[in-house]
N, C-alpha and C. Protein backbone atom coordinates (compact mmCIF):
# COMPACT_ATOMS: atom_id res chain seq x y z
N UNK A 1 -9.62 7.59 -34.81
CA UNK A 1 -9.44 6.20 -35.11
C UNK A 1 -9.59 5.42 -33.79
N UNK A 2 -10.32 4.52 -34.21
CA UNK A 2 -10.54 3.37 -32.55
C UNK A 2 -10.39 2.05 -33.30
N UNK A 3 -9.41 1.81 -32.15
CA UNK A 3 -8.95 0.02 -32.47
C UNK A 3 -10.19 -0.51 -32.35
N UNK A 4 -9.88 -1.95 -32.84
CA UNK A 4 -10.76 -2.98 -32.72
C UNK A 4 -11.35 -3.50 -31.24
N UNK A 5 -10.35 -3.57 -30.87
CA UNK A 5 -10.51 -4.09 -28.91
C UNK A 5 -11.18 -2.95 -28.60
N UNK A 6 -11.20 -1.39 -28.39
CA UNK A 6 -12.05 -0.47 -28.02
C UNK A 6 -13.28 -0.73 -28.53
N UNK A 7 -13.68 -0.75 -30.38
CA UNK A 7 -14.89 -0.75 -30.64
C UNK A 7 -15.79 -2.11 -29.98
N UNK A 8 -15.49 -3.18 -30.14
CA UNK A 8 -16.27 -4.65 -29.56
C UNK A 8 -16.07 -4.19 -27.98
N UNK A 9 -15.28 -3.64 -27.50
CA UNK A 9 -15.38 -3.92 -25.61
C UNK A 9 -15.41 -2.81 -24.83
N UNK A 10 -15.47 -1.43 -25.61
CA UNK A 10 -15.44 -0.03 -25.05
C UNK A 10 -14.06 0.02 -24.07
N UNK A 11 -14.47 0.83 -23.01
CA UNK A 11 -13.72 1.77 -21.93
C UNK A 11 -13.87 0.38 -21.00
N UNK A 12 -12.86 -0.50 -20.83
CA UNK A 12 -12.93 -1.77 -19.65
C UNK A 12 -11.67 -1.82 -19.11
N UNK A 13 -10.80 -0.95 -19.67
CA UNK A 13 -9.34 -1.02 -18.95
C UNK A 13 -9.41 -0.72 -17.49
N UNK A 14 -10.03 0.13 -16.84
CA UNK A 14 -10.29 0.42 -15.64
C UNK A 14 -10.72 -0.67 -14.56
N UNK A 15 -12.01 -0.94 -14.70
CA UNK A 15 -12.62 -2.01 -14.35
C UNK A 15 -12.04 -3.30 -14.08
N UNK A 16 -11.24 -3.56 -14.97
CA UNK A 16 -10.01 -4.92 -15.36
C UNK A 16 -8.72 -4.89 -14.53
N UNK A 17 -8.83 -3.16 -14.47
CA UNK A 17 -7.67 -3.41 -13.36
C UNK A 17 -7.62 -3.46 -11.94
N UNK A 18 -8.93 -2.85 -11.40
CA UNK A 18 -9.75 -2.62 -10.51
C UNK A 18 -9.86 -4.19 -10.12
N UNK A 19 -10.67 -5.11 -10.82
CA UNK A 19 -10.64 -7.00 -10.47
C UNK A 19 -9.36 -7.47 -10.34
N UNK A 20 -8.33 -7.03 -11.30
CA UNK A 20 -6.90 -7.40 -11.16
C UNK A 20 -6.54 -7.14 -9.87
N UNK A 21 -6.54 -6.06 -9.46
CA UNK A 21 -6.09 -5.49 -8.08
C UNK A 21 -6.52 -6.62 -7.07
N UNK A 22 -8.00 -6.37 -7.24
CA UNK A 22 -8.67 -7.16 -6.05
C UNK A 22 -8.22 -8.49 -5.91
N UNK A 23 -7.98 -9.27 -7.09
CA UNK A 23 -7.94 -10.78 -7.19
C UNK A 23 -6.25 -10.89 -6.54
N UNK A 24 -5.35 -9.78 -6.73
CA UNK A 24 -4.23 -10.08 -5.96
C UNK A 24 -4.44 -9.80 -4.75
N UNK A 25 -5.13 -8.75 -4.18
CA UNK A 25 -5.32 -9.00 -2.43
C UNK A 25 -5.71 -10.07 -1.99
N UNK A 26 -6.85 -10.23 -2.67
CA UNK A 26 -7.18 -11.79 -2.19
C UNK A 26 -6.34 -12.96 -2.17
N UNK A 27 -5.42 -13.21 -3.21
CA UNK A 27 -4.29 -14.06 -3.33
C UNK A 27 -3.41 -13.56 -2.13
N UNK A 28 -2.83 -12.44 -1.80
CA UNK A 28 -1.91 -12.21 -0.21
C UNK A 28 -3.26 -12.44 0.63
N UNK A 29 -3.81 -11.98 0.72
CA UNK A 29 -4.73 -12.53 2.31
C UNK A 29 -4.47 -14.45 1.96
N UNK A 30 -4.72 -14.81 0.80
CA UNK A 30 -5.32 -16.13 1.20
C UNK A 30 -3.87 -16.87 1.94
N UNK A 31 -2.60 -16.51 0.95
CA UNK A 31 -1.11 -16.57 0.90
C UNK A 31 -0.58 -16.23 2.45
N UNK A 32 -1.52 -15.18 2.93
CA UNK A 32 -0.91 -15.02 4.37
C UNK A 32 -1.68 -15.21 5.65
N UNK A 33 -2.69 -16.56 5.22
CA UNK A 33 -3.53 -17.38 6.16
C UNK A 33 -2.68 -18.75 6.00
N UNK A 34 -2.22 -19.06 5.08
CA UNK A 34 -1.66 -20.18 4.66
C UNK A 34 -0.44 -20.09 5.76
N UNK A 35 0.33 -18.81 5.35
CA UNK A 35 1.29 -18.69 6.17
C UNK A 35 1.56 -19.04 7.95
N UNK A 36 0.11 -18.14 8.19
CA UNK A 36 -0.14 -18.05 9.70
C UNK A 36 -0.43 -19.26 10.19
N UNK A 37 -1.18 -20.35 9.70
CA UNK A 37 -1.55 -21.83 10.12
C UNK A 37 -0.29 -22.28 9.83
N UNK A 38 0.56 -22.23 8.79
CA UNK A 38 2.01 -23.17 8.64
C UNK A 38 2.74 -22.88 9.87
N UNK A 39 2.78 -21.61 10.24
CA UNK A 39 3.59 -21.10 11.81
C UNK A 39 3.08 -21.52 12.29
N UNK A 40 1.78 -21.43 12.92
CA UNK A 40 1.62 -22.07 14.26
C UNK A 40 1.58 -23.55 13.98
N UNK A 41 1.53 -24.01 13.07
CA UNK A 41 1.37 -25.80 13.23
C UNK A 41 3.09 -26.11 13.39
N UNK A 42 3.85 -25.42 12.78
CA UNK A 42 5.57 -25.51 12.93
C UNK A 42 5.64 -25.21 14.80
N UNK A 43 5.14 -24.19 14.88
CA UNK A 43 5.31 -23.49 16.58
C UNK A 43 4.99 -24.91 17.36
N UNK A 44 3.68 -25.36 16.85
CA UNK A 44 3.54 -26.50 17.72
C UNK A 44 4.37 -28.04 17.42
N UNK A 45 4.94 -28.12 16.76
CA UNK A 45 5.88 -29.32 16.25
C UNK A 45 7.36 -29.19 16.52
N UNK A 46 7.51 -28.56 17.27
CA UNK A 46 8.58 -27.95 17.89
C UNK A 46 9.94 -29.08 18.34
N UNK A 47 8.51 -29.67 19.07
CA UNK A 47 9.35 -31.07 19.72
C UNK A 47 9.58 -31.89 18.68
N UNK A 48 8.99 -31.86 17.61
CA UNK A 48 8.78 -33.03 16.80
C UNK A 48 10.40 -32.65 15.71
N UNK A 49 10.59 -31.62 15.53
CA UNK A 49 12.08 -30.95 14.79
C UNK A 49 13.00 -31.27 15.73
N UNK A 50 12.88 -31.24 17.04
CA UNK A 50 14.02 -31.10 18.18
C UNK A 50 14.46 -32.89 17.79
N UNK A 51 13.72 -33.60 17.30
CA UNK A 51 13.61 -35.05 17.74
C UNK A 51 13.81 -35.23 16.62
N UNK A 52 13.79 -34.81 15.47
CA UNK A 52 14.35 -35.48 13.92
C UNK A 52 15.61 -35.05 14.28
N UNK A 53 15.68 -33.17 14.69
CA UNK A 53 17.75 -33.35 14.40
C UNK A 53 18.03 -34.48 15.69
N UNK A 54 17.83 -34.75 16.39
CA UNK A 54 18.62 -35.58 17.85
C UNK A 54 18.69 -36.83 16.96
N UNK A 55 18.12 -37.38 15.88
CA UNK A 55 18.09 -38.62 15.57
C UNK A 55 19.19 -38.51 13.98
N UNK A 56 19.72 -37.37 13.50
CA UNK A 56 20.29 -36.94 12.42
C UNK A 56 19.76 -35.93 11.50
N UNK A 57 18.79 -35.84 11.19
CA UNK A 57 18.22 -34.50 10.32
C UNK A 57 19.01 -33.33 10.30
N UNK A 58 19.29 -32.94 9.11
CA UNK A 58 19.86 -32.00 9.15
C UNK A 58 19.21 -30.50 8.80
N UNK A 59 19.66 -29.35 8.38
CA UNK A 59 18.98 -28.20 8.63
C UNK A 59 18.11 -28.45 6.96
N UNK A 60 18.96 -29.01 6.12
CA UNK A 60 18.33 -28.99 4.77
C UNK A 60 16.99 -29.86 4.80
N UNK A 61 17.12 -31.07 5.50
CA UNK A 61 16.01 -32.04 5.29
C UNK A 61 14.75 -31.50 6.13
N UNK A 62 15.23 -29.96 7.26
CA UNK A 62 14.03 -30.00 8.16
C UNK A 62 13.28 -28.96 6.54
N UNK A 63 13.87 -28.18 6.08
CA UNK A 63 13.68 -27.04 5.12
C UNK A 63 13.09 -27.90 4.23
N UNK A 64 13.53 -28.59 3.52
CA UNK A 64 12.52 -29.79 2.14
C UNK A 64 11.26 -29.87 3.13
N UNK A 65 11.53 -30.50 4.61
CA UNK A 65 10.30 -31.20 4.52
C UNK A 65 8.81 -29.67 4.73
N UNK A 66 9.53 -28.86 5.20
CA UNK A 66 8.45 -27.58 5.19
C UNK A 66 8.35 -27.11 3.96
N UNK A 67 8.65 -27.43 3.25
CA UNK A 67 8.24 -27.11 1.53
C UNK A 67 7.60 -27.71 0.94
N UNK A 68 7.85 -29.23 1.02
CA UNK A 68 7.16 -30.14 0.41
C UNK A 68 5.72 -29.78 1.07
N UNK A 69 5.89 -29.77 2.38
CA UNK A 69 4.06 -29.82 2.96
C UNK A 69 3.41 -28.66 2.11
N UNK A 70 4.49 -27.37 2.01
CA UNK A 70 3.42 -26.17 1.20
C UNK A 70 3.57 -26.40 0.30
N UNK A 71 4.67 -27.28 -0.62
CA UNK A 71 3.97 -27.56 -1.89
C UNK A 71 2.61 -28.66 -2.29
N UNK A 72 2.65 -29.43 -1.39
CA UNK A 72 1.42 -30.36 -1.28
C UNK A 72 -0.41 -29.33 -0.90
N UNK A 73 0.26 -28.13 -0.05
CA UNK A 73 -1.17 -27.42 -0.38
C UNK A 73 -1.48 -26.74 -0.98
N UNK A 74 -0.33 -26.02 -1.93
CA UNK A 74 -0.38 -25.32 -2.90
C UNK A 74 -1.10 -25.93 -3.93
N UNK A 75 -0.14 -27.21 -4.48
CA UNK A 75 -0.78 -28.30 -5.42
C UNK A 75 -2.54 -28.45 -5.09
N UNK A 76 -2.29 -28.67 -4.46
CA UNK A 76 -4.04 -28.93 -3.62
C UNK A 76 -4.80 -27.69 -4.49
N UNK A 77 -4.49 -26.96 -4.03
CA UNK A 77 -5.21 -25.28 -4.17
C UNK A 77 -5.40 -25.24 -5.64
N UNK A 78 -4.08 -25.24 -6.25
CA UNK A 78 -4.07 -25.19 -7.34
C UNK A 78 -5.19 -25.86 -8.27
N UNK A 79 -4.99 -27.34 -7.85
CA UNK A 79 -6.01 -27.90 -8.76
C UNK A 79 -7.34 -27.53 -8.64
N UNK A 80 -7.59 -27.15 -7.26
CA UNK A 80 -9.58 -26.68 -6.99
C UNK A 80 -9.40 -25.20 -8.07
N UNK A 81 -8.80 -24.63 -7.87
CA UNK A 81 -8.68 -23.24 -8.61
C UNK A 81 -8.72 -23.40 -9.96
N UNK A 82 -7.78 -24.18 -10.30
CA UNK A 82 -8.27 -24.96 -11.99
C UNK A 82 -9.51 -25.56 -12.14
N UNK A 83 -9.96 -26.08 -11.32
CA UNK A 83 -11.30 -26.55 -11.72
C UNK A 83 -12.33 -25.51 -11.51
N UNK A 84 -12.21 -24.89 -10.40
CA UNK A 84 -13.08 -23.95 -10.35
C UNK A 84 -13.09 -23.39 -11.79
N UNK A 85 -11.88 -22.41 -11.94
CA UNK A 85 -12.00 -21.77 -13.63
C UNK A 85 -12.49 -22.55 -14.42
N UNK A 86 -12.31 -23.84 -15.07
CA UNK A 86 -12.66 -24.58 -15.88
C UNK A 86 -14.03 -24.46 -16.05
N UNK A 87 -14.86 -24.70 -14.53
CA UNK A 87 -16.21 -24.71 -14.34
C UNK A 87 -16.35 -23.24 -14.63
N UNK A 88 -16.58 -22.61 -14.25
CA UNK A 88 -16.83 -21.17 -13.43
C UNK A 88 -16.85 -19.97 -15.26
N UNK A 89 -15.72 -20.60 -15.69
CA UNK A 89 -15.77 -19.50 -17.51
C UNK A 89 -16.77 -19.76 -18.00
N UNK A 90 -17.89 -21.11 -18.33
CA UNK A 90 -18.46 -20.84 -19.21
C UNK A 90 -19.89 -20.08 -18.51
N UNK A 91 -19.78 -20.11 -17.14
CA UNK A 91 -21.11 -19.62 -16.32
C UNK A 91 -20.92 -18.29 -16.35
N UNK A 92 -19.79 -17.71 -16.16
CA UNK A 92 -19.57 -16.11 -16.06
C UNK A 92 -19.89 -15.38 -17.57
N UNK A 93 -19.63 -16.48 -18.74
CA UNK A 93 -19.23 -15.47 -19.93
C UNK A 93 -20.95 -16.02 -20.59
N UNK A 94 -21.88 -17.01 -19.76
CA UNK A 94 -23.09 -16.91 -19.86
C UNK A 94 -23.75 -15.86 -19.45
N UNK A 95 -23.61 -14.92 -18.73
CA UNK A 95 -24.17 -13.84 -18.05
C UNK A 95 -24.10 -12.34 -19.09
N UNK A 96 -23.17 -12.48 -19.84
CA UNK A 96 -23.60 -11.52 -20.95
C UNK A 96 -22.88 -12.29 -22.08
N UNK A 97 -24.04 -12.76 -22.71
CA UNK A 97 -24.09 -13.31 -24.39
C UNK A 97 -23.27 -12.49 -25.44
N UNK A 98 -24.09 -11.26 -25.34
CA UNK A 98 -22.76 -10.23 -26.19
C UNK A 98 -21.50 -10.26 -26.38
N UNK A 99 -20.87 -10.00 -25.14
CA UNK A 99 -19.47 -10.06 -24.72
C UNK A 99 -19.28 -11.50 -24.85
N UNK A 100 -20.02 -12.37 -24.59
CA UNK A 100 -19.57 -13.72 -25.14
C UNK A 100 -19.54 -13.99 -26.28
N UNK A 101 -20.37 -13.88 -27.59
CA UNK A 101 -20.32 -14.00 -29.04
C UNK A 101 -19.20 -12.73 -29.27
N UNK A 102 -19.00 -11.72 -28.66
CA UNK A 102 -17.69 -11.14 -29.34
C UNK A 102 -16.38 -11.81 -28.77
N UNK A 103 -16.40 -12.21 -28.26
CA UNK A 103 -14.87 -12.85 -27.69
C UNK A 103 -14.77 -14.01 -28.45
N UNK A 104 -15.73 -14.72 -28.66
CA UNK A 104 -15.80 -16.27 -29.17
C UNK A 104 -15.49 -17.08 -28.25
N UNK A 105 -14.70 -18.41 -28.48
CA UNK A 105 -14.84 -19.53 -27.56
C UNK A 105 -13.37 -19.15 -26.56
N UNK A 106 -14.08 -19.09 -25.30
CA UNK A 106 -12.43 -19.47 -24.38
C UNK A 106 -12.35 -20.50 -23.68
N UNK A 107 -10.94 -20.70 -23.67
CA UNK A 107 -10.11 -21.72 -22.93
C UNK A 107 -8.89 -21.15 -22.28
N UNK A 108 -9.11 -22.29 -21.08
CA UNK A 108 -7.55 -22.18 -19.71
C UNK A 108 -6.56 -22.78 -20.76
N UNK A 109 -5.77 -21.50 -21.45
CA UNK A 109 -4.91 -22.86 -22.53
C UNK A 109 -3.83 -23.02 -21.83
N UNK A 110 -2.37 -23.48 -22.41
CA UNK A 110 -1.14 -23.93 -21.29
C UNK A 110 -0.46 -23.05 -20.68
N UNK A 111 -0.42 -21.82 -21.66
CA UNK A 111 0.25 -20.24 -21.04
C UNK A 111 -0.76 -19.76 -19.70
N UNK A 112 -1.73 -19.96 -19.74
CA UNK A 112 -2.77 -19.77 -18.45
C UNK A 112 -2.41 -20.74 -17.38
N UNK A 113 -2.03 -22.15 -17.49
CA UNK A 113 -2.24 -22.86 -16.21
C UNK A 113 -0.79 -22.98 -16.26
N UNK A 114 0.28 -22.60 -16.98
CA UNK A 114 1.78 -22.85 -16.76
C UNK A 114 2.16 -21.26 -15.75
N UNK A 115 1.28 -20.15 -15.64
CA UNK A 115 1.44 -18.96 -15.40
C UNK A 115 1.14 -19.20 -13.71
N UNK A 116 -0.40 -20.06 -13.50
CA UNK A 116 -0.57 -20.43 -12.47
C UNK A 116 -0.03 -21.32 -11.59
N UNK A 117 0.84 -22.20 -12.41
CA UNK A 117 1.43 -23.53 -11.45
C UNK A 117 2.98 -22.83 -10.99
N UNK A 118 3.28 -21.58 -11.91
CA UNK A 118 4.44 -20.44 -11.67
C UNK A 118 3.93 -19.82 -10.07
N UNK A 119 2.64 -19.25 -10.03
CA UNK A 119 2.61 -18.38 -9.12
C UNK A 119 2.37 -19.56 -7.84
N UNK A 120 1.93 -20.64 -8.13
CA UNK A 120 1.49 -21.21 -7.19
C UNK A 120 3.09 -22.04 -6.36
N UNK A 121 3.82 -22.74 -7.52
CA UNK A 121 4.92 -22.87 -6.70
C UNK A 121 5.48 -21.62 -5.69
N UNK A 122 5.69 -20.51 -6.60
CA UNK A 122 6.54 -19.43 -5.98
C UNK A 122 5.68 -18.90 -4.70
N UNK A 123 4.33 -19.10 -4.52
CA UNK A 123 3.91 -18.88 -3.44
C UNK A 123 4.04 -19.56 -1.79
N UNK A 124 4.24 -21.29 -3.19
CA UNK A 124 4.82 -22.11 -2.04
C UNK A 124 5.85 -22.09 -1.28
N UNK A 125 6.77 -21.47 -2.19
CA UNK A 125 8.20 -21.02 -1.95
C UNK A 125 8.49 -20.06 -0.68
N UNK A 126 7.95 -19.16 -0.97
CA UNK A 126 7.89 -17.98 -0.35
C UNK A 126 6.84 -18.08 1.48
N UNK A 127 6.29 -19.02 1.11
CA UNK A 127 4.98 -19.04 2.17
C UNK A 127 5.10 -20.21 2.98
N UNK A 128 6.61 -20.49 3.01
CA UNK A 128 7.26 -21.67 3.69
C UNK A 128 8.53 -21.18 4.13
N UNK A 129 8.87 -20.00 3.53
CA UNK A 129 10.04 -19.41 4.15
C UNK A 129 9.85 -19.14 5.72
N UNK A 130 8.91 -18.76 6.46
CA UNK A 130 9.12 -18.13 7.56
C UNK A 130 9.10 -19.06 8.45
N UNK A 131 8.02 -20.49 8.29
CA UNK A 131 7.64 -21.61 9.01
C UNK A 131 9.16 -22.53 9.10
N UNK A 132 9.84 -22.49 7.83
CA UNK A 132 11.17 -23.02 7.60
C UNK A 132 12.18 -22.49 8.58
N UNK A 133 12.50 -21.10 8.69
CA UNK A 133 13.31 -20.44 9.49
C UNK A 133 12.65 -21.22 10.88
N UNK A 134 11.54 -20.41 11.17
CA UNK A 134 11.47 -21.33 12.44
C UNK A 134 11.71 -22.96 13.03
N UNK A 135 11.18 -23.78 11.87
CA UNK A 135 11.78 -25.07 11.88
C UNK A 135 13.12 -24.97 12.13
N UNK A 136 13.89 -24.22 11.84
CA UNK A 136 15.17 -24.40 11.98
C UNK A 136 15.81 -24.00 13.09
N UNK A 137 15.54 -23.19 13.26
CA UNK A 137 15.89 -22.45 14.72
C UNK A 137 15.28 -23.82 16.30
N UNK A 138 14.33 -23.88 15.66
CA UNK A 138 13.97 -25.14 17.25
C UNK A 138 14.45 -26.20 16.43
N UNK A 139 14.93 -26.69 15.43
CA UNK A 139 15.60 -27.81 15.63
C UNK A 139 16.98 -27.84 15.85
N UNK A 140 17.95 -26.36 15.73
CA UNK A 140 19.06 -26.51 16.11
C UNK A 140 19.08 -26.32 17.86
N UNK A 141 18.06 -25.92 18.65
CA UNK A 141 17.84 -26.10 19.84
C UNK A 141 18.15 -27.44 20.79
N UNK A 142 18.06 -27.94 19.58
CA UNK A 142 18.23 -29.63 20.21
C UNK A 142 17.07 -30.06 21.03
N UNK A 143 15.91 -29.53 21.35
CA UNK A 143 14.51 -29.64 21.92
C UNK A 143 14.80 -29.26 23.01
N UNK A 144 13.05 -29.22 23.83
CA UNK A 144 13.73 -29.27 25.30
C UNK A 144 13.03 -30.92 25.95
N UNK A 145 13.64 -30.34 27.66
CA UNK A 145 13.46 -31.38 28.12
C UNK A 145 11.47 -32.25 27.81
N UNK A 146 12.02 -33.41 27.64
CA UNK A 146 10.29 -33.78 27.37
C UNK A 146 9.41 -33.65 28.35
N UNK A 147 7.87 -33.39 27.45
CA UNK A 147 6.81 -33.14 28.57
C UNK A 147 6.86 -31.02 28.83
N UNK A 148 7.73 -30.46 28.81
CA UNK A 148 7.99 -29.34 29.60
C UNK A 148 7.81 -28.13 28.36
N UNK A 149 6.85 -26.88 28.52
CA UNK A 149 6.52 -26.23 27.55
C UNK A 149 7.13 -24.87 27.85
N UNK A 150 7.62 -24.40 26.72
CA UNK A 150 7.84 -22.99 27.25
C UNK A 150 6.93 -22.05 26.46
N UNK A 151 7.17 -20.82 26.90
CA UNK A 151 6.26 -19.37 26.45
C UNK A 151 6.64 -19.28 24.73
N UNK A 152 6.24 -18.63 24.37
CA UNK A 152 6.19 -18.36 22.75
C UNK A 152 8.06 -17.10 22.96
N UNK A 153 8.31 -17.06 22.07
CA UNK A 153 9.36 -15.87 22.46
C UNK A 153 9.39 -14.86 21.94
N UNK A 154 9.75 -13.83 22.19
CA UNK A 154 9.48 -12.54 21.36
C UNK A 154 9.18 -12.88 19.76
N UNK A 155 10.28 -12.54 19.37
CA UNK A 155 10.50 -13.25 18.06
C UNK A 155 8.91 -13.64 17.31
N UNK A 156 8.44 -14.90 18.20
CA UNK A 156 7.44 -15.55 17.71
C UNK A 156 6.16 -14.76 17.55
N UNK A 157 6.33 -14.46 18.87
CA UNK A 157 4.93 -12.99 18.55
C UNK A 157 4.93 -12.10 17.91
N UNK A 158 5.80 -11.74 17.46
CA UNK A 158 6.01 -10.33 16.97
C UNK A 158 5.65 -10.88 15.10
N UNK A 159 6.51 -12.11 14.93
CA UNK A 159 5.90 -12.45 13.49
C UNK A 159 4.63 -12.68 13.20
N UNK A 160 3.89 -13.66 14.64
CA UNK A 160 2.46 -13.73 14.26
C UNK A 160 2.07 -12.48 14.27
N UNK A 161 2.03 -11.33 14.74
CA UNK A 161 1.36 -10.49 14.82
C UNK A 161 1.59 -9.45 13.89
N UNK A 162 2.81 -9.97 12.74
CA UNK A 162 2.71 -9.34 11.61
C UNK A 162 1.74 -9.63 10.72
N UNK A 163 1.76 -11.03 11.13
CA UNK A 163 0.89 -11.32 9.81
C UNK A 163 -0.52 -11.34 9.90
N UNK A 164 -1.31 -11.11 11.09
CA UNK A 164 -2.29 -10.80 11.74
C UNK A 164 -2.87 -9.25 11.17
N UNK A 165 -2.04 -8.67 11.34
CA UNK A 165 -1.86 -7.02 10.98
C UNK A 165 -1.81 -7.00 9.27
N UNK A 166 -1.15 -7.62 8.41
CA UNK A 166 -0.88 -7.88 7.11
C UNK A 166 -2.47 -8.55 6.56
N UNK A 167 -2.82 -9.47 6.99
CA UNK A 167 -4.39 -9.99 6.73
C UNK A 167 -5.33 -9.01 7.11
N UNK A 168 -5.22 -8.14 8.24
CA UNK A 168 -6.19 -7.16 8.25
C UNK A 168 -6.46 -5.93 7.91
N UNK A 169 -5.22 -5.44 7.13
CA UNK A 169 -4.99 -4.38 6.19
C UNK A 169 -6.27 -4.41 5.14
């Protein structure tokens, strides 16, 4: 006995999971480029945290505001990625007619883009955690003196160079 989904689409479980796989590496590489530019643009704004807490900011408002920015590029992302799909399904499922007249008509319906605006917050979430910690740490520093730069600190290298190592896996 062979189900229905076997007879119209054969042996594709493999293959499906094989793109599945891939399409999540690609989501951590992209997730941990995002990351690496949010650090160093935080690394370099250093002064700019030292100078919100000296004026009142507190540890919560430096944390919103490094979220909000990754939720603003997440959002961003998100929507090209929706459009891309939008565009991009009926060109792919043009490339074999077959498999297209057996599937019939598809659509990004709400369980699809409510699944994505899930992963995309939680990525934001997560991919603002480390830039946040650091925000926080140089703004309870109280800055330093103006004009005057110091070296990166352990600490700092050692994270970039996780995630350096993590993207090139």
């Amino acid at each position: 006995v062979v189900t229905l989904r076997d007879y119209q689409f054969g042996d594709r479980r493999g293959p499906l999971l094989v793109v599945g796989a891939m399409v999540a590496l690609l989501l951590l590489l992209a997730a941990t480029d995002v990351t690496s530019f949010t650090l160093a643009r935080t690394i370099a704004r250093g002064d700019e945290f030292s100078v919100r807490v000296n004026i009142g900011a507190g540890s919560g408002d430096l944390f919103r505001l490094i979220c909000l920015e990754m939720s603003v590029i997440y959002a961003i992302a998100l929507v090209g990625g929706l459009v891309v799909a939008i565009v991009g399904l009926p060109m792919i499922l043009s490339l074999d007619p077959d498999t297209a007249r057996a599937i019939g008509p598809l659509m990004l319906d709400w369980r699809v883009r409510g699944i994505v605006c899930l992963v995309a917050a939680s990525l934001a979430v997560v991919s603002g955690l480390l830039p946040a910690m650091h925000a926080l740490r140089a703004g309870e520093s109280h800055g330093r003196p103006g004009g005057t730069r110091a070296t990166r600190s352990r600490r700092t290298t050692r994270h970039q160079a996780m995630l350096v190592g993590v993207e090139t896996m």
